[in-house]
C-alpha atoms as a PDB file:
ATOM      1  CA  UNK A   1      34.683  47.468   3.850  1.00  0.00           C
ATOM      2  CA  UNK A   2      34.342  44.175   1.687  1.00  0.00           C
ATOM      3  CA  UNK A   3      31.199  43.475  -0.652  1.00  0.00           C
ATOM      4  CA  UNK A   4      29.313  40.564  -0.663  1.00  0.00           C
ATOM      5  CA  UNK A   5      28.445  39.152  -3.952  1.00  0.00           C
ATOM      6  CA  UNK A   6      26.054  36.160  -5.015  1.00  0.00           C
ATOM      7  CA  UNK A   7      25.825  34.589  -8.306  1.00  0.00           C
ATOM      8  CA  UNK A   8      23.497  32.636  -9.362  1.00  0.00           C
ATOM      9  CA  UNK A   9      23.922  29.153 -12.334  1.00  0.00           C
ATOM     10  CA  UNK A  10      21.612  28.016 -14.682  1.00  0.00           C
ATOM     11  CA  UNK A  11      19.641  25.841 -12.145  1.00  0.00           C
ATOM     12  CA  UNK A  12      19.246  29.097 -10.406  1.00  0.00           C
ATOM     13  CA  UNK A  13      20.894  28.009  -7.258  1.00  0.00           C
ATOM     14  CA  UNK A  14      24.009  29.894  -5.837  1.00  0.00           C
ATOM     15  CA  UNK A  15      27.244  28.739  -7.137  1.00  0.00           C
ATOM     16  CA  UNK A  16      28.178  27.365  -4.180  1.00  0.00           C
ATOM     17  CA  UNK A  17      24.972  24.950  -4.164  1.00  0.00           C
ATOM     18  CA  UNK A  18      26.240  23.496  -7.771  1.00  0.00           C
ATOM     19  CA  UNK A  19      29.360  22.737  -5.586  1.00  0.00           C
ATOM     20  CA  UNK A  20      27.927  20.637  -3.056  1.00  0.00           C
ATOM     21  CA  UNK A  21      25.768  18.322  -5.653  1.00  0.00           C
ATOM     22  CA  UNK A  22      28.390  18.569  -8.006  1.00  0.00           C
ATOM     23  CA  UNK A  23      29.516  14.856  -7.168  1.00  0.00           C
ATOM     24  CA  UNK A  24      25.629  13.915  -6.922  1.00  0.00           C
ATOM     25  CA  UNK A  25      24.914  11.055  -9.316  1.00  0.00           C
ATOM     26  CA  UNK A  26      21.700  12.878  -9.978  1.00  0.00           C
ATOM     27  CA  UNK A  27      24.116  16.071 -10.946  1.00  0.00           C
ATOM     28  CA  UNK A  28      22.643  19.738 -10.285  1.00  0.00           C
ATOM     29  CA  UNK A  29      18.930  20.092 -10.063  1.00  0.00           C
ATOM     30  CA  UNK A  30      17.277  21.866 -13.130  1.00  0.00           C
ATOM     31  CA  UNK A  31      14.544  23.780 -13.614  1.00  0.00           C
ATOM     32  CA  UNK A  32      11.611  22.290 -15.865  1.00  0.00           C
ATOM     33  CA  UNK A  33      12.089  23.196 -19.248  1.00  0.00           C
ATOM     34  CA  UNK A  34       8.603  25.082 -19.247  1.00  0.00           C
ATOM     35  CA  UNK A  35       7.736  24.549 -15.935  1.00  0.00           C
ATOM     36  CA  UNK A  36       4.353  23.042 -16.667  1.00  0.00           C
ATOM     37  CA  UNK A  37       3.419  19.742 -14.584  1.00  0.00           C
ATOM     38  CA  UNK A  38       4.524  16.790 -17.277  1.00  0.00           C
ATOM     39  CA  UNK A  39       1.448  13.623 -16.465  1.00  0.00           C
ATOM     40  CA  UNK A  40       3.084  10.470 -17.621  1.00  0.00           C
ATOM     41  CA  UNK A  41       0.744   7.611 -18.939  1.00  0.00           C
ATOM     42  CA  UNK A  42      -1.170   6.034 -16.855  1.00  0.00           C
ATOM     43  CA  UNK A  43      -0.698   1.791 -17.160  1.00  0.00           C
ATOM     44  CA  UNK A  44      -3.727  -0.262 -17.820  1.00  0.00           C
ATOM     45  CA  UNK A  45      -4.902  -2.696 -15.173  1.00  0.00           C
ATOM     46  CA  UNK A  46      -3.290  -5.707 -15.050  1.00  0.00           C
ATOM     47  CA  UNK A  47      -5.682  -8.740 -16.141  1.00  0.00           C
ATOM     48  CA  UNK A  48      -7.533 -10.763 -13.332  1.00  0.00           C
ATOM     49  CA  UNK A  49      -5.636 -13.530 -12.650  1.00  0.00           C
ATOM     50  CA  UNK A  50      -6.067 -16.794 -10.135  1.00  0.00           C
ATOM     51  CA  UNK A  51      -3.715 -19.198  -8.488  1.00  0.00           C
ATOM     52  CA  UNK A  52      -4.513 -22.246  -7.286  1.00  0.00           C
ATOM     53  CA  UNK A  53      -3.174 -24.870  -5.070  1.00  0.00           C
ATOM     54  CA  UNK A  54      -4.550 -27.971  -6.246  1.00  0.00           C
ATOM     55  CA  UNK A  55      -4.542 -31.862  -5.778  1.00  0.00           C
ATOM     56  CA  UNK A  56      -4.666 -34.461  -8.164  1.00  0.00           C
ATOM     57  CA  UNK A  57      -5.637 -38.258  -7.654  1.00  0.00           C
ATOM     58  CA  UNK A  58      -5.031 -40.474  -9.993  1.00  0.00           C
ATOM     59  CA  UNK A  59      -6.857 -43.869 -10.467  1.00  0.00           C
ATOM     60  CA  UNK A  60      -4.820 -45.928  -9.176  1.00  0.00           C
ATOM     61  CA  UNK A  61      -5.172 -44.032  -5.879  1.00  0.00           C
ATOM     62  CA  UNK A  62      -1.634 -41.874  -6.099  1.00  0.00           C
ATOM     63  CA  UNK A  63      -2.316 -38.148  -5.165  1.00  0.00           C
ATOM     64  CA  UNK A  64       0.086 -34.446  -6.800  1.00  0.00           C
ATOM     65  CA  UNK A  65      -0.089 -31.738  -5.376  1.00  0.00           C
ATOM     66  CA  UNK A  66       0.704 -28.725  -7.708  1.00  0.00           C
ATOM     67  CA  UNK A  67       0.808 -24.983  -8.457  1.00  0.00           C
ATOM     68  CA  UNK A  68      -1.412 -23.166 -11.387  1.00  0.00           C
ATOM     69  CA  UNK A  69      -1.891 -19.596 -12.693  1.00  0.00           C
ATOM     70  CA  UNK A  70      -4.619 -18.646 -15.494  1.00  0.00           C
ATOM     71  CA  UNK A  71      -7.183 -16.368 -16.276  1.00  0.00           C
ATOM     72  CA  UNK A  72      -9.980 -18.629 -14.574  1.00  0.00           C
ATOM     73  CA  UNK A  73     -10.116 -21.595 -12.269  1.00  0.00           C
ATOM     74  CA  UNK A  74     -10.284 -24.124 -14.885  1.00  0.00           C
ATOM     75  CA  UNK A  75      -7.285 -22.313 -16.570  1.00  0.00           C
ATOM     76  CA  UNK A  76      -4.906 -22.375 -13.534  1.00  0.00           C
ATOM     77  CA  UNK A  77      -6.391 -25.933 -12.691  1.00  0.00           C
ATOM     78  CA  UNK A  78      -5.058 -27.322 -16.901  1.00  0.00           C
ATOM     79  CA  UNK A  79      -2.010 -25.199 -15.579  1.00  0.00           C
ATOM     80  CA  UNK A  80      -1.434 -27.358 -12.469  1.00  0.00           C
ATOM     81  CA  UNK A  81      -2.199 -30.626 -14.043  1.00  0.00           C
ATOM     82  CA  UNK A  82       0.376 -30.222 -16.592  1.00  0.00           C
ATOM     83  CA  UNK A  83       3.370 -30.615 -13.859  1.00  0.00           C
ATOM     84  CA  UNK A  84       1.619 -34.029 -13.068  1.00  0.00           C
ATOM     85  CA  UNK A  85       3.282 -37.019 -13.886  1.00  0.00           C
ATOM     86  CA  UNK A  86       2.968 -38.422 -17.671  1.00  0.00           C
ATOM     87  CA  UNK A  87       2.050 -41.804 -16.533  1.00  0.00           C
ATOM     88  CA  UNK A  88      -1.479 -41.157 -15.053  1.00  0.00           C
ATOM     89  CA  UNK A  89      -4.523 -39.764 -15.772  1.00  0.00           C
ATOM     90  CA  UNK A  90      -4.991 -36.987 -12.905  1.00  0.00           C
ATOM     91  CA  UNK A  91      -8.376 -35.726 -11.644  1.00  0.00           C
ATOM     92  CA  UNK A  92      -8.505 -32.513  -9.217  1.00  0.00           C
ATOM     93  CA  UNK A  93      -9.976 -33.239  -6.627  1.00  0.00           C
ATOM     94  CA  UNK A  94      -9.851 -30.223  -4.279  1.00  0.00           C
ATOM     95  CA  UNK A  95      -8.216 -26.578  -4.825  1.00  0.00           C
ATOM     96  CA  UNK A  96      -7.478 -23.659  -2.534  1.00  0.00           C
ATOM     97  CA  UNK A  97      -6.925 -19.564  -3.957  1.00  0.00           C
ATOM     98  CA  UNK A  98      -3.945 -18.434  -3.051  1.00  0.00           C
ATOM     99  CA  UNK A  99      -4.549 -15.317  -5.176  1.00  0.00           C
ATOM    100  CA  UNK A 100      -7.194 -13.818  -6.917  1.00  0.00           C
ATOM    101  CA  UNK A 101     -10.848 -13.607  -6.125  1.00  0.00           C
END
């Protein structure tokens, strides 16, 4: 008649278990130290934010087209006018969300 033994490790899996997840990059599951549910921190809210699509004219009748991110419209607008070119003055003239409210 032969016996049939189990042992159990640490994790409190059977030996043979440790064996198959020994090679796991994750390693052996454990037990939680105290077993009590750990809550981890929730994040706070990320600010509003907008961002525009926006065209520029310039006096002399050239037009830009740019990109701008900022807490408010006129914010992301500044934000877009500053990839203008240097040698104009650049009014928006028009500006589409392409996120934010």
């Amino acid at each position: 008649m032969s016996a049939l033994a189990t042992t159990t490790s640490p994790t409190g899996l059977a030996d043979d278990a440790d064996e198959d997840t020994a090679d796991h990059p994750a390693g052996a599951p454990s037990p939680a130290a105290n077993g009590k549910l750990v809550r981890l921190p929730v994040a706070p809210a990320a600010p509003e934010q907008r961002i525009l699509y926006v065209e520029f004219r310039s006096p002399d009748g050239r037009s830009w087209n740019a990109i701008g991110g900022g807490d408010t419209v006129a914010g992301a607008v500044i934000y877009a006018r500053d990839s203008c070119p240097d040698d104009a003055t650049w009014d928006a003239v028009s500006w589409n969300d392409l996120y934010g409210e």
